[in-house]
PDB file of N, CA and C in Angstrom:
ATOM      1  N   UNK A   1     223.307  -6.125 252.000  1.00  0.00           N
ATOM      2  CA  UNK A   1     222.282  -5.445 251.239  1.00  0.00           C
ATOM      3  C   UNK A   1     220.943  -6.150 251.452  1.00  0.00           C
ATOM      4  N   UNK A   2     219.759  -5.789 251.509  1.00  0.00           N
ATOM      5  CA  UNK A   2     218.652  -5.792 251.747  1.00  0.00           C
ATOM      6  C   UNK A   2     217.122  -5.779 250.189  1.00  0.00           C
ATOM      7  N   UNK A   3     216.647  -6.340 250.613  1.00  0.00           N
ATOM      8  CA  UNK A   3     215.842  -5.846 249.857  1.00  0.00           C
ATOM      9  C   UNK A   3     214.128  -5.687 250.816  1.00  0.00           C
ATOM     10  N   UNK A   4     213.779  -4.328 250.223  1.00  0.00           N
ATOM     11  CA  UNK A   4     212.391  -4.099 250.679  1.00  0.00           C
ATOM     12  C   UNK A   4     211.098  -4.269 249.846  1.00  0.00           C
ATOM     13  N   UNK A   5     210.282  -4.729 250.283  1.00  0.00           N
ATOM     14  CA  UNK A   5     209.046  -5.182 249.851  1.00  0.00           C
ATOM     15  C   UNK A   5     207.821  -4.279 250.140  1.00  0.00           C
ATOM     16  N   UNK A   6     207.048  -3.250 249.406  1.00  0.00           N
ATOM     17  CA  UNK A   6     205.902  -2.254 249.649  1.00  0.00           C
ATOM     18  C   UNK A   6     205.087  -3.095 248.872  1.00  0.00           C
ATOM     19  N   UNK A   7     203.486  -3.014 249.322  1.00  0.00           N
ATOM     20  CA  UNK A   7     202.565  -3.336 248.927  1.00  0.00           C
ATOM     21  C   UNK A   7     201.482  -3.671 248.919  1.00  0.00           C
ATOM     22  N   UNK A   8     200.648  -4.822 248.575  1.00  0.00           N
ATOM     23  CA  UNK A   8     199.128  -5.298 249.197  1.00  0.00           C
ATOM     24  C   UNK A   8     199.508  -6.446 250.258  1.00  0.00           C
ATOM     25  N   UNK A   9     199.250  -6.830 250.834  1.00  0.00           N
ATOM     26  CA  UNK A   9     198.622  -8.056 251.832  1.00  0.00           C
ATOM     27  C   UNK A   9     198.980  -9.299 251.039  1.00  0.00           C
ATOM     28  N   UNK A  10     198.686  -9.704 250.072  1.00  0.00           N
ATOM     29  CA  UNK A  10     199.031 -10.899 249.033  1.00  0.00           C
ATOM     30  C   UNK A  10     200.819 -10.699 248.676  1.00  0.00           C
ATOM     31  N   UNK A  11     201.007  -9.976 248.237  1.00  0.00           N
ATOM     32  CA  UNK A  11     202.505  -9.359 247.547  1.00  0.00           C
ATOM     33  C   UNK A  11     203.243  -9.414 248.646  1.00  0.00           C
ATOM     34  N   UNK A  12     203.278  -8.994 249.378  1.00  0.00           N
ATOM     35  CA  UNK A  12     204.223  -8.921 251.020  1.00  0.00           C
ATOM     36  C   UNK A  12     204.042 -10.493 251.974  1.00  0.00           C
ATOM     37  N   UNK A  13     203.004 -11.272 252.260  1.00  0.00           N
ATOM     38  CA  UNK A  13     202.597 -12.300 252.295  1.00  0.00           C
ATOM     39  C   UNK A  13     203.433 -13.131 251.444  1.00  0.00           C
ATOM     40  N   UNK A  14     203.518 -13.187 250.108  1.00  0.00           N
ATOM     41  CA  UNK A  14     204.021 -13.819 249.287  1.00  0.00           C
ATOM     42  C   UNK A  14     206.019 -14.086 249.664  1.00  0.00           C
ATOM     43  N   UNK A  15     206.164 -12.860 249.768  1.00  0.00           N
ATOM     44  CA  UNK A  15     207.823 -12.652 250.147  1.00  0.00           C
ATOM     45  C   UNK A  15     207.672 -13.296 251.234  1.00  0.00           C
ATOM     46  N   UNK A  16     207.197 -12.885 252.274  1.00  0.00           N
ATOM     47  CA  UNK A  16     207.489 -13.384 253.913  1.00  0.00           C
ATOM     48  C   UNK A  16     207.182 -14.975 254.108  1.00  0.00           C
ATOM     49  N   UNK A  17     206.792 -15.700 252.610  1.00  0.00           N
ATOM     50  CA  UNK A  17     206.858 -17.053 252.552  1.00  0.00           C
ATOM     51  C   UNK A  17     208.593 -17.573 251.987  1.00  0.00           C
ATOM     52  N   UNK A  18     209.008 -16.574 251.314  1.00  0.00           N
ATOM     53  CA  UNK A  18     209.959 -16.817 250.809  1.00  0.00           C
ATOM     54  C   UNK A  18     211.590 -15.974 252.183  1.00  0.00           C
ATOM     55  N   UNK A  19     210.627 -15.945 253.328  1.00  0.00           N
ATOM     56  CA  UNK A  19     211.857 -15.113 253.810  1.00  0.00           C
ATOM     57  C   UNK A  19     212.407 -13.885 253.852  1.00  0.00           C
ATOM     58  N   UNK A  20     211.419 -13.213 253.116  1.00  0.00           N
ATOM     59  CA  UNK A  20     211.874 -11.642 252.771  1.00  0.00           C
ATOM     60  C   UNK A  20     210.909 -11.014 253.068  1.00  0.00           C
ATOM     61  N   UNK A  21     211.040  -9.762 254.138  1.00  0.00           N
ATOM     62  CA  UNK A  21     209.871  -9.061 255.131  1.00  0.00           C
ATOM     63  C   UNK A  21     209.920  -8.416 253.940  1.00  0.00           C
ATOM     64  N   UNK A  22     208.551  -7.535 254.022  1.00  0.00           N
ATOM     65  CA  UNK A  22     208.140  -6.481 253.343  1.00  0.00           C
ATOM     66  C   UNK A  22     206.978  -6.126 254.688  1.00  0.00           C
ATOM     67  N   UNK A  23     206.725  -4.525 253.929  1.00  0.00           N
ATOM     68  CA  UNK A  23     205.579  -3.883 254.467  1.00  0.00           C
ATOM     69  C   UNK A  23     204.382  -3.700 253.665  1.00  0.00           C
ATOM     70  N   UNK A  24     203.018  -4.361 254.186  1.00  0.00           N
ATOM     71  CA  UNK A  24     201.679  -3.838 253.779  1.00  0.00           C
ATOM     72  C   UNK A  24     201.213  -2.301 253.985  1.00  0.00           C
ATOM     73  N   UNK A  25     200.954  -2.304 252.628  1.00  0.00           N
ATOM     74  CA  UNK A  25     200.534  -0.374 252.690  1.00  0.00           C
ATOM     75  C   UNK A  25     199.673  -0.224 251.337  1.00  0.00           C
ATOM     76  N   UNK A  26     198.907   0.678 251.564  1.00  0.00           N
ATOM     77  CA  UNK A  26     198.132   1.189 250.271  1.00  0.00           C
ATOM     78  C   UNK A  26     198.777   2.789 249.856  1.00  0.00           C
ATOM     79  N   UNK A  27     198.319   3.025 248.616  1.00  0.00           N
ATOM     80  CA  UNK A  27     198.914   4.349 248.228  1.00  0.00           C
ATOM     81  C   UNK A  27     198.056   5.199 249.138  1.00  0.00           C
ATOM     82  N   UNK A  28     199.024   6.161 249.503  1.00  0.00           N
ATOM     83  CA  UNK A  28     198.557   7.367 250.142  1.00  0.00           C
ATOM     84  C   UNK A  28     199.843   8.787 251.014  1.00  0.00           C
ATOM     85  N   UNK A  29     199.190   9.425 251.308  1.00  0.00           N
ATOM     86  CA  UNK A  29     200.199  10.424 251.353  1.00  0.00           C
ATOM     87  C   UNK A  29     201.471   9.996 252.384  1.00  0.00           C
ATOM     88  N   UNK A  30     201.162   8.927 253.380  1.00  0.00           N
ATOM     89  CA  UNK A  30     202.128   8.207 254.299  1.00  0.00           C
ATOM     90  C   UNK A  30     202.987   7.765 253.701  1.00  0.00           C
ATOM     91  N   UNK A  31     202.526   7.500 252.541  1.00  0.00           N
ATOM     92  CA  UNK A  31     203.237   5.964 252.019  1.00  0.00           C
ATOM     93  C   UNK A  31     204.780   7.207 251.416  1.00  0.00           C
ATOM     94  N   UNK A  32     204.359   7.832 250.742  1.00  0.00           N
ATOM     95  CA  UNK A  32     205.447   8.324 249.975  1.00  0.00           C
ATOM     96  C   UNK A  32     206.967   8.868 251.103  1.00  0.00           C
ATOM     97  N   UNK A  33     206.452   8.821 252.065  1.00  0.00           N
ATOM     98  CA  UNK A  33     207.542   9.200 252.843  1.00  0.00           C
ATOM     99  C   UNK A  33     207.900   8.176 253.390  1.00  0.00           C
ATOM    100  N   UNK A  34     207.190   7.154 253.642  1.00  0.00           N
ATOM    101  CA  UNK A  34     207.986   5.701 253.632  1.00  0.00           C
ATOM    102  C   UNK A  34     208.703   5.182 252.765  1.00  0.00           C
ATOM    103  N   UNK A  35     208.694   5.560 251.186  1.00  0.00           N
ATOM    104  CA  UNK A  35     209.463   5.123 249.999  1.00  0.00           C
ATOM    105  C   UNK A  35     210.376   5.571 250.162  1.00  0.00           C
ATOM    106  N   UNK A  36     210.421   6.932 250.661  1.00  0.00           N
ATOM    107  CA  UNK A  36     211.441   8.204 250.684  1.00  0.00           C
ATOM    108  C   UNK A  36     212.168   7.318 251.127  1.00  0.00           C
ATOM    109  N   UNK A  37     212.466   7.188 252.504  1.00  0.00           N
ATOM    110  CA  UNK A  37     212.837   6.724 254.104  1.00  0.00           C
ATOM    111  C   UNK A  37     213.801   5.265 253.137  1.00  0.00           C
ATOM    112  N   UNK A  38     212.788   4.176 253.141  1.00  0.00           N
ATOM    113  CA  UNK A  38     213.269   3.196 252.306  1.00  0.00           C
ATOM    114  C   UNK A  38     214.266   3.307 251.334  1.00  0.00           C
ATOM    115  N   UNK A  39     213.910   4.825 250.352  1.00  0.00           N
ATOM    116  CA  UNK A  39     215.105   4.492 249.716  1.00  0.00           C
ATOM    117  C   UNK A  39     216.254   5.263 249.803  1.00  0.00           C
ATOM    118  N   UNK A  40     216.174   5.971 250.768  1.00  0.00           N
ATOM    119  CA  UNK A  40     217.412   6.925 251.398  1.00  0.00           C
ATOM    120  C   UNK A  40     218.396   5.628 252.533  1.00  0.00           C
ATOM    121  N   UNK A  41     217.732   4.487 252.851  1.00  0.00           N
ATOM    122  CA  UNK A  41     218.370   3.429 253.253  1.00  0.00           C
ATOM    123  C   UNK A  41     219.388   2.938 252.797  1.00  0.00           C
ATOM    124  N   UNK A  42     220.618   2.799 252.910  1.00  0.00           N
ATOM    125  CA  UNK A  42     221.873   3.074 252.257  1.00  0.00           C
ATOM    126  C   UNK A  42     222.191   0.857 252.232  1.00  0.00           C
ATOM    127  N   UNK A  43     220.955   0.510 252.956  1.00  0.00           N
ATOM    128  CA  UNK A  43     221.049  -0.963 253.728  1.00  0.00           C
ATOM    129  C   UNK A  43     220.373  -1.689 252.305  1.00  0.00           C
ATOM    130  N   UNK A  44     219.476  -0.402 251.321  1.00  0.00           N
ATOM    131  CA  UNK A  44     218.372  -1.196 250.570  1.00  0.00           C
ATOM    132  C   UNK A  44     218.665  -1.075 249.157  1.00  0.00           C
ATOM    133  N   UNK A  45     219.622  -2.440 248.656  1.00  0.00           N
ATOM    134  CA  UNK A  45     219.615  -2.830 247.258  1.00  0.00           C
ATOM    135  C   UNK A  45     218.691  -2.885 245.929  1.00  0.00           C
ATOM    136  N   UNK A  46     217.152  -3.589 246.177  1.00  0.00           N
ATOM    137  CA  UNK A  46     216.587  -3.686 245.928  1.00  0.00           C
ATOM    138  C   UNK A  46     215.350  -3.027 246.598  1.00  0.00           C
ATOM    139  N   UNK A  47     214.075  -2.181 245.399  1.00  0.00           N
ATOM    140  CA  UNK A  47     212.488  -1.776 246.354  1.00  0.00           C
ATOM    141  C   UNK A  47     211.793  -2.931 245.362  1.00  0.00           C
ATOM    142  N   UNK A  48     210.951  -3.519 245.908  1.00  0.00           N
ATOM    143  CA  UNK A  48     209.684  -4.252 245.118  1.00  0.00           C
ATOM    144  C   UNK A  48     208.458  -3.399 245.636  1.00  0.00           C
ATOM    145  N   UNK A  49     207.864  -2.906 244.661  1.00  0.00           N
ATOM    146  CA  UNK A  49     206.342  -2.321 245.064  1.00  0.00           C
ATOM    147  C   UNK A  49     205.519  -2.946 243.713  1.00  0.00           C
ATOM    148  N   UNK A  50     204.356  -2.948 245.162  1.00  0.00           N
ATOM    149  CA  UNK A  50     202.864  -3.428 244.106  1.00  0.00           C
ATOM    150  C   UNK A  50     202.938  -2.416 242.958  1.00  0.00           C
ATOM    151  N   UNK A  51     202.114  -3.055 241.903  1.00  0.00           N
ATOM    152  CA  UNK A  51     201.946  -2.765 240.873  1.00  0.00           C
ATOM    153  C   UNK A  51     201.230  -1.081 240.731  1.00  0.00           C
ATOM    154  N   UNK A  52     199.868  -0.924 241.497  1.00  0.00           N
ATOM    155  CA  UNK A  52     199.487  -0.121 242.230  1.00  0.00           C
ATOM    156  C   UNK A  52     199.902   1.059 242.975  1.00  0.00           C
ATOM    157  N   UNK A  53     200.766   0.828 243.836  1.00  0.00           N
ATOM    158  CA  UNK A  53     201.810   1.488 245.042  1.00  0.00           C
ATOM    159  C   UNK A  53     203.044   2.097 243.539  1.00  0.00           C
ATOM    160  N   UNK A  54     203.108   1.365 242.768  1.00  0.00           N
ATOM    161  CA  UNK A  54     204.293   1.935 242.004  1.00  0.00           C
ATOM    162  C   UNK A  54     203.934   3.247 240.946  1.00  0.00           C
ATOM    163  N   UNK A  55     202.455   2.704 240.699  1.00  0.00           N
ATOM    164  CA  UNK A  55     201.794   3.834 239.396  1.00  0.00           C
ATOM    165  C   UNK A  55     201.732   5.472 240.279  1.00  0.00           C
ATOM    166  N   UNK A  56     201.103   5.271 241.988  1.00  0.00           N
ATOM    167  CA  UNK A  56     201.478   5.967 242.904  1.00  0.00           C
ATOM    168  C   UNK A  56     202.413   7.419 242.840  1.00  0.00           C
ATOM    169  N   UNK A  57     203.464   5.849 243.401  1.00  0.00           N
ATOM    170  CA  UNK A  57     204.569   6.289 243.576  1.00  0.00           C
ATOM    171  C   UNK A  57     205.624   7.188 241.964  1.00  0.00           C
ATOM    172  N   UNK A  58     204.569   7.409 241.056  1.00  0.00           N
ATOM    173  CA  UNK A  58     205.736   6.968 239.731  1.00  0.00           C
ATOM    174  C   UNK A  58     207.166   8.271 239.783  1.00  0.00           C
ATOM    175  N   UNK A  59     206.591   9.767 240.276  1.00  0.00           N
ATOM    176  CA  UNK A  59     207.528  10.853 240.264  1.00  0.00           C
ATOM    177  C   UNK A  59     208.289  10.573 241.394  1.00  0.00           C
ATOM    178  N   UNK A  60     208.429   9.880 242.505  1.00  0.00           N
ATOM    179  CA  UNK A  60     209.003   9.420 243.634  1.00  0.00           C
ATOM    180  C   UNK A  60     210.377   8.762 243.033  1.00  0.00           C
ATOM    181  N   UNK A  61     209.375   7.324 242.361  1.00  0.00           N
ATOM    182  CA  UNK A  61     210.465   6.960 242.216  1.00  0.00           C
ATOM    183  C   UNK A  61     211.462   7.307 240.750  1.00  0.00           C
ATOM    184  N   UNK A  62     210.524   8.277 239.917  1.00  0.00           N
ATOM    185  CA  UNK A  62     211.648   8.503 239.247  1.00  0.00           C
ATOM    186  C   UNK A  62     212.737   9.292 239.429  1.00  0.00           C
ATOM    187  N   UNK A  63     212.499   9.691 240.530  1.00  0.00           N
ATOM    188  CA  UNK A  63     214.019  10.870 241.246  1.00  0.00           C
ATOM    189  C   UNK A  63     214.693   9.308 241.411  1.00  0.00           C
ATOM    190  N   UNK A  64     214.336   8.910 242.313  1.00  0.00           N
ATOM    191  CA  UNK A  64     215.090   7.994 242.736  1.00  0.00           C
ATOM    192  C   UNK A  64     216.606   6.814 242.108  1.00  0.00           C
ATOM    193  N   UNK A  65     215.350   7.104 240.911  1.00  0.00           N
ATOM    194  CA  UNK A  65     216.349   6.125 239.554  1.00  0.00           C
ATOM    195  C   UNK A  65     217.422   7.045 238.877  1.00  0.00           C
ATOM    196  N   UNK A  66     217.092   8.888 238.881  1.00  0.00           N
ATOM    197  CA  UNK A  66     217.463   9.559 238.448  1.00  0.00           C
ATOM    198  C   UNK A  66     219.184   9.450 239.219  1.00  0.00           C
ATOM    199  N   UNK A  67     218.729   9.552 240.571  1.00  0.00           N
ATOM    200  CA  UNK A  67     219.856   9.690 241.745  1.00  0.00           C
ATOM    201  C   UNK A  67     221.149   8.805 241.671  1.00  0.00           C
ATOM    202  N   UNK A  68     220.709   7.657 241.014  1.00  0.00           N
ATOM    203  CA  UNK A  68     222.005   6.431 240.799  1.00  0.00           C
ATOM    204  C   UNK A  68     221.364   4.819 240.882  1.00  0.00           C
ATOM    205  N   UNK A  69     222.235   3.947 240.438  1.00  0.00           N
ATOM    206  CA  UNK A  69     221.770   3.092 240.214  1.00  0.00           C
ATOM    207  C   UNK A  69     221.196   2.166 241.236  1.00  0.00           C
ATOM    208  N   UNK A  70     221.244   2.587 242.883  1.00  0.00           N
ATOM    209  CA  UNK A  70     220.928   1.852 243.772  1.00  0.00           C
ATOM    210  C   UNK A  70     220.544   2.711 244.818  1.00  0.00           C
ATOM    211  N   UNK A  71     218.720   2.219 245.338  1.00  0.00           N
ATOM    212  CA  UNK A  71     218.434   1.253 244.935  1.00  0.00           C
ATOM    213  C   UNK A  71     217.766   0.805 243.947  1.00  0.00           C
ATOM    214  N   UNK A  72     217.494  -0.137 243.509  1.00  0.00           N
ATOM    215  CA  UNK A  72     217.015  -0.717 242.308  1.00  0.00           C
ATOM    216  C   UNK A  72     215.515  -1.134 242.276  1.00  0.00           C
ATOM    217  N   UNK A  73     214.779  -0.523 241.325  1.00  0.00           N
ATOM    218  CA  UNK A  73     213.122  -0.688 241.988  1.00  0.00           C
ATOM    219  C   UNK A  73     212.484  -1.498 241.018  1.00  0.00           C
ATOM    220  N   UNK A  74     211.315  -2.045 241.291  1.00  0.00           N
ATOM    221  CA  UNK A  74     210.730  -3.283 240.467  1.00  0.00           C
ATOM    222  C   UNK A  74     209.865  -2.939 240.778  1.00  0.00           C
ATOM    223  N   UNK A  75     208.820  -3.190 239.930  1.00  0.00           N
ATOM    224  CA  UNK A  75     207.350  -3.110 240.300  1.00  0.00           C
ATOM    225  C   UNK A  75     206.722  -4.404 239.712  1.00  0.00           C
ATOM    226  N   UNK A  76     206.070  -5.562 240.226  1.00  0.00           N
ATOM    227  CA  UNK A  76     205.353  -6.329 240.605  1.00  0.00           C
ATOM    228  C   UNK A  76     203.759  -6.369 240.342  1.00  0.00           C
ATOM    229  N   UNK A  77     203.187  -7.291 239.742  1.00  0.00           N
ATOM    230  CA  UNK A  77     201.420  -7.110 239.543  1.00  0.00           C
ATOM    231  C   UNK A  77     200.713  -7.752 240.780  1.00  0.00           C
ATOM    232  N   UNK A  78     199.886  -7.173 240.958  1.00  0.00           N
ATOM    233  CA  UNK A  78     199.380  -8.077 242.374  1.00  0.00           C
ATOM    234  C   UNK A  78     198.132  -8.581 242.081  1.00  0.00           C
ATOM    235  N   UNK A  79     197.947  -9.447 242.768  1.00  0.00           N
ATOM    236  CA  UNK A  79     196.473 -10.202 242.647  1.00  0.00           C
ATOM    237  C   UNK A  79     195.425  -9.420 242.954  1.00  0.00           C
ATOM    238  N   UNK A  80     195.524  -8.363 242.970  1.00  0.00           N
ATOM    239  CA  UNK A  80     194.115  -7.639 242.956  1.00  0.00           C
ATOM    240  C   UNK A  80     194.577  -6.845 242.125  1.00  0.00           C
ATOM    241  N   UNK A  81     195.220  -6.688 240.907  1.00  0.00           N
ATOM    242  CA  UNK A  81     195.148  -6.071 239.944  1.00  0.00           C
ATOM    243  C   UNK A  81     194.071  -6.321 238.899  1.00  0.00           C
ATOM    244  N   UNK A  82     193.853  -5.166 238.033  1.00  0.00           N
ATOM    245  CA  UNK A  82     192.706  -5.749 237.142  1.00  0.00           C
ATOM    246  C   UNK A  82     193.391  -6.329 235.895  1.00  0.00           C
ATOM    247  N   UNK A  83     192.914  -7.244 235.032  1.00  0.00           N
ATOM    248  CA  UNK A  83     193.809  -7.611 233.312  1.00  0.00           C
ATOM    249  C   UNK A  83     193.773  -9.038 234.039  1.00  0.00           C
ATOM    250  N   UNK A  84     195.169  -9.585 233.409  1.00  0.00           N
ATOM    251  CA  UNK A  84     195.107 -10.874 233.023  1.00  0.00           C
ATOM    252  C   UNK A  84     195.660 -11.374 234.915  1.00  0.00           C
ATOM    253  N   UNK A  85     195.027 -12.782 235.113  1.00  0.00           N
ATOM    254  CA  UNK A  85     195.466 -13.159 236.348  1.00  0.00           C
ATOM    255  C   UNK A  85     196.746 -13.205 236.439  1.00  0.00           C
ATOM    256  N   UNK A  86     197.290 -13.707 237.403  1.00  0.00           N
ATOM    257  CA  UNK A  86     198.609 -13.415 237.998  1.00  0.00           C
ATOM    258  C   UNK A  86     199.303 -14.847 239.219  1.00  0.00           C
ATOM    259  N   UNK A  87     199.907 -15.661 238.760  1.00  0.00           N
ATOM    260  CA  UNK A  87     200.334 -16.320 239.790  1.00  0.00           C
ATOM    261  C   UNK A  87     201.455 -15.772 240.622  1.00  0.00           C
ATOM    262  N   UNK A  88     201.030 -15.510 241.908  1.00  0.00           N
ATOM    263  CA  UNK A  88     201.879 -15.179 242.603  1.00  0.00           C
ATOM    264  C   UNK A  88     202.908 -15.725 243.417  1.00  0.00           C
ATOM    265  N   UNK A  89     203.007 -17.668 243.106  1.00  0.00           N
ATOM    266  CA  UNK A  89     204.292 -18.268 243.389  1.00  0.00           C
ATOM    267  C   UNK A  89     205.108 -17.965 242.243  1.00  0.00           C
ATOM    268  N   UNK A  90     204.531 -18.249 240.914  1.00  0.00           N
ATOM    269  CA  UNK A  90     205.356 -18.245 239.888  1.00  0.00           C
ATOM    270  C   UNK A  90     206.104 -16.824 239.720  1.00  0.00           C
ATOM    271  N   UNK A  91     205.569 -15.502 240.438  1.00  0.00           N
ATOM    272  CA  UNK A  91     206.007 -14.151 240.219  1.00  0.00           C
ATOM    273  C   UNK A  91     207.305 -14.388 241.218  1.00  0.00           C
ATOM    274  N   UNK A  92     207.232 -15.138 242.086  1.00  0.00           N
ATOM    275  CA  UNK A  92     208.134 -15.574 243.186  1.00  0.00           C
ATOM    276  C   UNK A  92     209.249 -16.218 243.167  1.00  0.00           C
ATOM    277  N   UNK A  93     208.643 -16.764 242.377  1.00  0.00           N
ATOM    278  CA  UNK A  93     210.047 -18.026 241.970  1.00  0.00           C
ATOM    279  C   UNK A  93     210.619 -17.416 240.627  1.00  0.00           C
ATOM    280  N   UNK A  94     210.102 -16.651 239.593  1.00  0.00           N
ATOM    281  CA  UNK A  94     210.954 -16.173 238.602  1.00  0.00           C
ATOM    282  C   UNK A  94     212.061 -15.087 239.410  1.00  0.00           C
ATOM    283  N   UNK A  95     211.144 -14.111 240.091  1.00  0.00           N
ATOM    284  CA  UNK A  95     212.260 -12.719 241.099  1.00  0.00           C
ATOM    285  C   UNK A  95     213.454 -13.427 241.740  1.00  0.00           C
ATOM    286  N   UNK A  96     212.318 -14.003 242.835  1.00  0.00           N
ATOM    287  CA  UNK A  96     213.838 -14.965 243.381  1.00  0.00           C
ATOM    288  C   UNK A  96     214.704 -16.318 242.923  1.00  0.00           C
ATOM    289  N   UNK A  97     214.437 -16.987 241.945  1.00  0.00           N
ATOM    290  CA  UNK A  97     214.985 -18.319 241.591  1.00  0.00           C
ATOM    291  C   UNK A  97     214.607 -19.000 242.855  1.00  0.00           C
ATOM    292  N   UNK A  98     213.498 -19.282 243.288  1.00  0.00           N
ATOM    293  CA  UNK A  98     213.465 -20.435 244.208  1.00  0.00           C
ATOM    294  C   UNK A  98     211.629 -20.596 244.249  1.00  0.00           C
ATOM    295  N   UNK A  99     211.439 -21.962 244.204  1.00  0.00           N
ATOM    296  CA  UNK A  99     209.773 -22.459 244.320  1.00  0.00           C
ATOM    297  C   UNK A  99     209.192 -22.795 245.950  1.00  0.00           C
ATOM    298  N   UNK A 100     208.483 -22.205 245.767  1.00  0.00           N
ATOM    299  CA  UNK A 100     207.426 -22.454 247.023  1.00  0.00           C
ATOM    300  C   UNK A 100     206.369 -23.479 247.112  1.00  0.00           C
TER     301      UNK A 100
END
């Protein structure tokens, strides 16, 4: 099982320090058929999408959750979100149990 990573440049960056590819993408009409794709992936346990990419994505992925329990989607705040800052090792090390 797999897990996939959608998002900003910082958020995907962040994983691929920890070992786990993701793809950089902004919301847009591409993107949703990449979620599709992603989560019709029978390989993909887990989706992490930016915070952003997820508000997007929100009727996408609520089929998705509708469909069964896997895969399993998270949505993530990213450092270019607006509100309160955001450490993005510590977002890292709580998801995955491991420090960078």
């Amino acid at each position: 099982m797999k897990v996939a990573v959608l998002g900003s440049r910082e958020l995907v960056f962040g994983f691929r320090l920890a070992g786990v590819d993701g793809l950089e993408v902004e919301p847009c009409e591409s993107t949703v058929e990449l979620f599709k794709e992603t989560a019709a992936d029978s390989d993909v346990a887990i989706i992490i999408l930016g915070q952003s990419l997820f508000k997007y994505l929100k009727e996408e992925v609520h089929k998705v959750r509708i469909a069964g329990p896997l895969p399993s989607i998270i949505s993530l705040p990213e450092l270019t979100d607006k509100g309160e800052p955001h450490d993005a090792n510590a977002l890292i090390a709580e998801f995955l149990g491991l420090s960078i």
